[in-house]
N, C-alpha and C. Protein backbone atom coordinates (compact mmCIF):
# COMPACT_ATOMS: atom_id res chain seq x y z
N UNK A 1 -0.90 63.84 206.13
CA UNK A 1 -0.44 63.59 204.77
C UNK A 1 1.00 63.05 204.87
N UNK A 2 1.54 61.65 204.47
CA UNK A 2 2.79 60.96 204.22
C UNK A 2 3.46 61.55 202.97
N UNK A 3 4.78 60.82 203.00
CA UNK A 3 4.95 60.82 201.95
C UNK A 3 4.14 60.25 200.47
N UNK A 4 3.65 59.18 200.39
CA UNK A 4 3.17 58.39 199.82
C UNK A 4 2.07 59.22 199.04
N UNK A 5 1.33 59.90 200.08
CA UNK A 5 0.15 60.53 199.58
C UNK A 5 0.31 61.72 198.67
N UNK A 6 1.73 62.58 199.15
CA UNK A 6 2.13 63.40 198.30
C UNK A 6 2.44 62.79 196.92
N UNK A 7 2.97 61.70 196.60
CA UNK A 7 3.67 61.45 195.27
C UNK A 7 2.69 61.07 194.38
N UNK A 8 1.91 60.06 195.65
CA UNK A 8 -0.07 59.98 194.65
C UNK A 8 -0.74 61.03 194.30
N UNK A 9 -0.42 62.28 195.22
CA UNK A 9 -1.30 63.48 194.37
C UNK A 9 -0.21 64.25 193.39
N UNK A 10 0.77 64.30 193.61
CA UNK A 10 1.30 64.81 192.58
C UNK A 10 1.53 64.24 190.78
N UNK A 11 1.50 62.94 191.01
CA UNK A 11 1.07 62.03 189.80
C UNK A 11 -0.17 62.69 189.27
N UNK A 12 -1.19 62.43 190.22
CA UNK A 12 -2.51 63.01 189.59
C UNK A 12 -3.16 63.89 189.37
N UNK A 13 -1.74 65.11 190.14
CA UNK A 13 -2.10 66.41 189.45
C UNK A 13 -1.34 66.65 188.36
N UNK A 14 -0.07 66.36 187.84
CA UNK A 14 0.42 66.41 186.81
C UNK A 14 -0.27 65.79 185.66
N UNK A 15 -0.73 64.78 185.77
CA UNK A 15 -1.06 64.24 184.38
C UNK A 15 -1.52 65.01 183.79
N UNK A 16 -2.70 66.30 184.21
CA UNK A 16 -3.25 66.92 182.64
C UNK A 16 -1.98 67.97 181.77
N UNK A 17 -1.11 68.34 182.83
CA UNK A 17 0.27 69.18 182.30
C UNK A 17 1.10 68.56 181.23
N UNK A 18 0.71 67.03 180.83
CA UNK A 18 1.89 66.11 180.15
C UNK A 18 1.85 66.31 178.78
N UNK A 19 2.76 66.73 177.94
CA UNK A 19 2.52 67.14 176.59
C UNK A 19 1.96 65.76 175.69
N UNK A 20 0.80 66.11 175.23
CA UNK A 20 0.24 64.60 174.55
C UNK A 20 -0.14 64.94 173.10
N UNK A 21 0.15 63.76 172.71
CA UNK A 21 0.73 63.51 171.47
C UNK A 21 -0.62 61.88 171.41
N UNK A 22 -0.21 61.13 171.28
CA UNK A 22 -0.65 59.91 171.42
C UNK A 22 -0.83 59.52 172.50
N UNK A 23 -0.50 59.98 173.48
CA UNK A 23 -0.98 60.00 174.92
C UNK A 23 0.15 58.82 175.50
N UNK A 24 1.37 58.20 174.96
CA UNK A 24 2.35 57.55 175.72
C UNK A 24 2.53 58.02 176.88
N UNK A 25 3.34 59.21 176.36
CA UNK A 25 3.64 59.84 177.28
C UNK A 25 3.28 60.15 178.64
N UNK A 26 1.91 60.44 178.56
CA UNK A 26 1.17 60.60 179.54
C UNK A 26 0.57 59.16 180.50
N UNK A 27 1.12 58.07 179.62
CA UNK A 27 0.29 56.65 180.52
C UNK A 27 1.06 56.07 180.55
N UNK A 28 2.44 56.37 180.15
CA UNK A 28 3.56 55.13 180.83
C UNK A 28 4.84 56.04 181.20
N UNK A 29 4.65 57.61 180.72
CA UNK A 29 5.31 58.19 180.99
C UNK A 29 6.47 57.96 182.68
N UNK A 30 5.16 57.97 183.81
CA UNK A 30 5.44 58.82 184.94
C UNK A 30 5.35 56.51 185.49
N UNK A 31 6.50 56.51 186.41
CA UNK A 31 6.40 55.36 186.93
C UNK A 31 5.46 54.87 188.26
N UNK A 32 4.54 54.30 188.77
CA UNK A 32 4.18 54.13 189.88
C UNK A 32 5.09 53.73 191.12
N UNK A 33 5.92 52.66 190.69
CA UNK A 33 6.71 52.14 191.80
C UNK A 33 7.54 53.30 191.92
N UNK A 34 7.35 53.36 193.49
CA UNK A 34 7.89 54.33 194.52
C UNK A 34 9.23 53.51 195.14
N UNK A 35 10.37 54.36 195.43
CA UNK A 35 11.64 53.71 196.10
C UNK A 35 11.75 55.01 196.60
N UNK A 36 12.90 54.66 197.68
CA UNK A 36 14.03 55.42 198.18
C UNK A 36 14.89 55.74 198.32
N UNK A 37 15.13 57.05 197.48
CA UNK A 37 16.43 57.16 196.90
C UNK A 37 17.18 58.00 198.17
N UNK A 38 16.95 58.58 199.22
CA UNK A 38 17.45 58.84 199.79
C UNK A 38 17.49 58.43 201.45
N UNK A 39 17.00 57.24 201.48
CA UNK A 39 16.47 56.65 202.63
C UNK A 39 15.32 56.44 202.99
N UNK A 40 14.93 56.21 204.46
CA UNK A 40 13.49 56.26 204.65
C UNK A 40 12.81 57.34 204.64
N UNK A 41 13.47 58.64 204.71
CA UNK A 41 12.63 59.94 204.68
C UNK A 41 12.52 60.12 203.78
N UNK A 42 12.54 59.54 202.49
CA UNK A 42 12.34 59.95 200.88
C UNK A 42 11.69 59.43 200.04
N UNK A 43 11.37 59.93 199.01
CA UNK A 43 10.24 58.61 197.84
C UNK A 43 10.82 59.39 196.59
N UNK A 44 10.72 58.54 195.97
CA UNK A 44 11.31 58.57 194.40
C UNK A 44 10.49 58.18 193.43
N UNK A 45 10.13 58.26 192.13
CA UNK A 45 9.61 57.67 191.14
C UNK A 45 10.14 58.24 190.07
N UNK A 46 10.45 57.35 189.06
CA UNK A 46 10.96 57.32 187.75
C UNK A 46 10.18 57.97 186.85
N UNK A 47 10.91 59.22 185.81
CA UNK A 47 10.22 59.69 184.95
C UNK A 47 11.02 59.33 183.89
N UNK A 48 10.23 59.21 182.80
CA UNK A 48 10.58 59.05 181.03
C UNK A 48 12.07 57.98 181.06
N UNK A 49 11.56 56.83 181.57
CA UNK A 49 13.17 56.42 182.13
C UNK A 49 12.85 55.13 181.30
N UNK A 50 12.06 55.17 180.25
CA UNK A 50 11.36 54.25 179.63
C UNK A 50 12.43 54.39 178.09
N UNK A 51 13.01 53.74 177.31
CA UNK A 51 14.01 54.18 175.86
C UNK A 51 12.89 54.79 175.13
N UNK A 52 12.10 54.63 175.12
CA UNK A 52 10.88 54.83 174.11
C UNK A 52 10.40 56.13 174.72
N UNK A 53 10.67 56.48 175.60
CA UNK A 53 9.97 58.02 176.22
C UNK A 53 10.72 58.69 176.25
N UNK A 54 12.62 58.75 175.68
CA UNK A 54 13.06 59.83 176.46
C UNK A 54 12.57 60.82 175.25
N UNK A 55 11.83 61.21 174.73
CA UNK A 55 11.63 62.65 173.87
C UNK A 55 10.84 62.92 175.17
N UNK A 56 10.00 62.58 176.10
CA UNK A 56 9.33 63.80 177.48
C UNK A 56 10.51 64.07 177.88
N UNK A 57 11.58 63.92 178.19
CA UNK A 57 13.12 64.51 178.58
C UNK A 57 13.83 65.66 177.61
N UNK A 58 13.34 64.90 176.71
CA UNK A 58 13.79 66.32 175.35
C UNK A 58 13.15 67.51 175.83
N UNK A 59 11.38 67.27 175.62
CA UNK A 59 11.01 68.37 175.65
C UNK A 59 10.61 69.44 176.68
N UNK A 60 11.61 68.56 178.17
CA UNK A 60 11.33 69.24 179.37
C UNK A 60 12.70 69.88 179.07
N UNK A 61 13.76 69.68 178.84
CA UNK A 61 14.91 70.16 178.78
C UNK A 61 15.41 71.52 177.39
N UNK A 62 14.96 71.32 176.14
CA UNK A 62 15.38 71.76 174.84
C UNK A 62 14.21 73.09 174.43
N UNK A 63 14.75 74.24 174.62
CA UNK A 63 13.85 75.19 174.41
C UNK A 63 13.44 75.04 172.75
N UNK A 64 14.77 74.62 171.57
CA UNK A 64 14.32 74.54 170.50
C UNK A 64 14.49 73.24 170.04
N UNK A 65 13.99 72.64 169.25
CA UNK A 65 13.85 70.97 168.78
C UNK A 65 14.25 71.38 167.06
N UNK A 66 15.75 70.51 167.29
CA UNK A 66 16.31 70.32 165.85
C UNK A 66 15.88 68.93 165.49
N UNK A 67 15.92 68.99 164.26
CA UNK A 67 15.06 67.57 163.51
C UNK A 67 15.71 67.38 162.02
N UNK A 68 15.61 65.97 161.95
CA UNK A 68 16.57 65.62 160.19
C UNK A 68 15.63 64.61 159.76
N UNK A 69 14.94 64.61 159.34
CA UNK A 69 13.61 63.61 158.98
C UNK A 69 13.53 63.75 157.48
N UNK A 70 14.24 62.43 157.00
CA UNK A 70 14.52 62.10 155.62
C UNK A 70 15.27 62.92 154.69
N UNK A 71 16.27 63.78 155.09
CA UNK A 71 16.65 64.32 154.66
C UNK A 71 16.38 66.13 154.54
N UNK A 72 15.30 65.86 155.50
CA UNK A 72 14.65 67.89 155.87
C UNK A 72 15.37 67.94 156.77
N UNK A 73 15.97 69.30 156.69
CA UNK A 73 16.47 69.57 158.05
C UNK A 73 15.72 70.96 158.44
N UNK A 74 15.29 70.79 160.26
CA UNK A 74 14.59 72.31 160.51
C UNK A 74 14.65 72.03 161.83
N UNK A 75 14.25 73.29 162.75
CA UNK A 75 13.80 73.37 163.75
C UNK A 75 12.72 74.34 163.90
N UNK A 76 12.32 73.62 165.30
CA UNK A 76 11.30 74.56 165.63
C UNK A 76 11.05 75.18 167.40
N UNK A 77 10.35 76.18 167.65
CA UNK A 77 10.33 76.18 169.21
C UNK A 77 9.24 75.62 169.75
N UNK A 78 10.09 74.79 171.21
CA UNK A 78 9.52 73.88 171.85
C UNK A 78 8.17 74.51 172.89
N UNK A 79 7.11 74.30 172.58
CA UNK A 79 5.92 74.78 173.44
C UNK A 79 5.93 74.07 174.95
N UNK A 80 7.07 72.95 174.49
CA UNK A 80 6.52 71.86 175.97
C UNK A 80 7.70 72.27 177.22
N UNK A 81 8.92 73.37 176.21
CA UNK A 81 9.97 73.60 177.10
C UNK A 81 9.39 74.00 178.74
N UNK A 82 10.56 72.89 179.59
CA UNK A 82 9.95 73.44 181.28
C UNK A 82 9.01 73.03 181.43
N UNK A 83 8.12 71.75 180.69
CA UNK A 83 6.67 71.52 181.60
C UNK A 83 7.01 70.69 183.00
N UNK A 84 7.56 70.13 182.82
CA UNK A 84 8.38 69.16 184.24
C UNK A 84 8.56 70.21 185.66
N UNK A 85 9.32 71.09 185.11
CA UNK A 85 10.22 71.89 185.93
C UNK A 85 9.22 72.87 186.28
N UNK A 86 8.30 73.61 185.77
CA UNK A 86 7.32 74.60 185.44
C UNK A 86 6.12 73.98 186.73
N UNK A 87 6.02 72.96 186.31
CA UNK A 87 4.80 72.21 187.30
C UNK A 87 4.98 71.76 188.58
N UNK A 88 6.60 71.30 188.74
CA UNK A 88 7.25 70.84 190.10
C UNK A 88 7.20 72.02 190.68
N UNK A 89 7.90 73.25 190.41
CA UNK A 89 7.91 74.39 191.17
C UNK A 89 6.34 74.64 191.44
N UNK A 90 4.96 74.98 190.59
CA UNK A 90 4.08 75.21 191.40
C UNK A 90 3.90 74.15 192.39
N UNK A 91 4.00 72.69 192.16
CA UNK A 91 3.42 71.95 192.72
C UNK A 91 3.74 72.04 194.38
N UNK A 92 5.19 72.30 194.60
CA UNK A 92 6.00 72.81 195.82
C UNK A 92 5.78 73.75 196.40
N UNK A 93 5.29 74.80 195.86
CA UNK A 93 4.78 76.17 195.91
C UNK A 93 3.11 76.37 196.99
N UNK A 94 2.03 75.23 196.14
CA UNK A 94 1.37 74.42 196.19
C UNK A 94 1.24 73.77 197.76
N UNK A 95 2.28 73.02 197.23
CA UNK A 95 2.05 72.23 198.83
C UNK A 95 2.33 72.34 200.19
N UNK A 96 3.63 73.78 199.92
CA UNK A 96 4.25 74.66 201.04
C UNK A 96 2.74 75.66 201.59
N UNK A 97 2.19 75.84 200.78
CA UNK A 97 0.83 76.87 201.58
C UNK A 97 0.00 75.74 201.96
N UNK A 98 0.20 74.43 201.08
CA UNK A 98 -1.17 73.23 202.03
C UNK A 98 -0.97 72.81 203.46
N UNK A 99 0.45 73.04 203.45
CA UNK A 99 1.03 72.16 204.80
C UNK A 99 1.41 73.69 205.81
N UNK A 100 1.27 74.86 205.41
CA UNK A 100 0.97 75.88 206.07
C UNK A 100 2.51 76.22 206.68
N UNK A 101 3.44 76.35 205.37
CA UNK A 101 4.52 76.75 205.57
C UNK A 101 5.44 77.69 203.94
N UNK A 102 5.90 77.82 203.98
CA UNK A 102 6.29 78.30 202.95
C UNK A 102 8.37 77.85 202.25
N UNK A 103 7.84 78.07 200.77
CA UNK A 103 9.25 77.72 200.31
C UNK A 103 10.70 79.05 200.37
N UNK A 104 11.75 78.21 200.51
CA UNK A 104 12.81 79.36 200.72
C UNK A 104 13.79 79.51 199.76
């Protein structure tokens, strides 16, 4: 297993975790093109890096979602708080027992 293969399965295990709405999120959300952000030992892909997506950034980050929509003002609590962060940790968790080692 490469790198490569990891970022392909982790794409395609995340997608059912993606909070959907109209389903943007979930199909242009997560970027394919792979780089290296830290050299050759690394792979990268762009999330919600789209202007039109950053609310999946909101709602990985904002436990409560304030809102002013025509003049209402309210909030409410975020169900989607930590899905990013929530899913990376199993996914690591995950892949440390696949590769028959563990996280520290």
């Amino acid at each position: 297993m490469n790198l490569l293969d990891i970022a392909v399965d982790y794409q395609s295990s995340f997608f059912p975790h993606i909070p959907w709405r109209t389903g943007r999120l979930a199909t242009t959300g997560m970027s394919t093109d792979f780089y290296n952000p830290q050299g050759d030992n690394s792979l990268g892909f762009d999330f919600c890096r789209n202007k039109g997506l950053q609310y999946g950034i909101i709602l990985n980050e904002y436990p409560t979602i304030n809102y002013n929509l025509n003049g209402r003002k309210g909030s409410y609590t975020n169900r989607h708080y930590g899905y990013f962060d929530n899913f990376f940790d199993s996914y690591a968790s995950m892949l440390a027992t696949r590769l028959g080692g563990t996280l520290i």
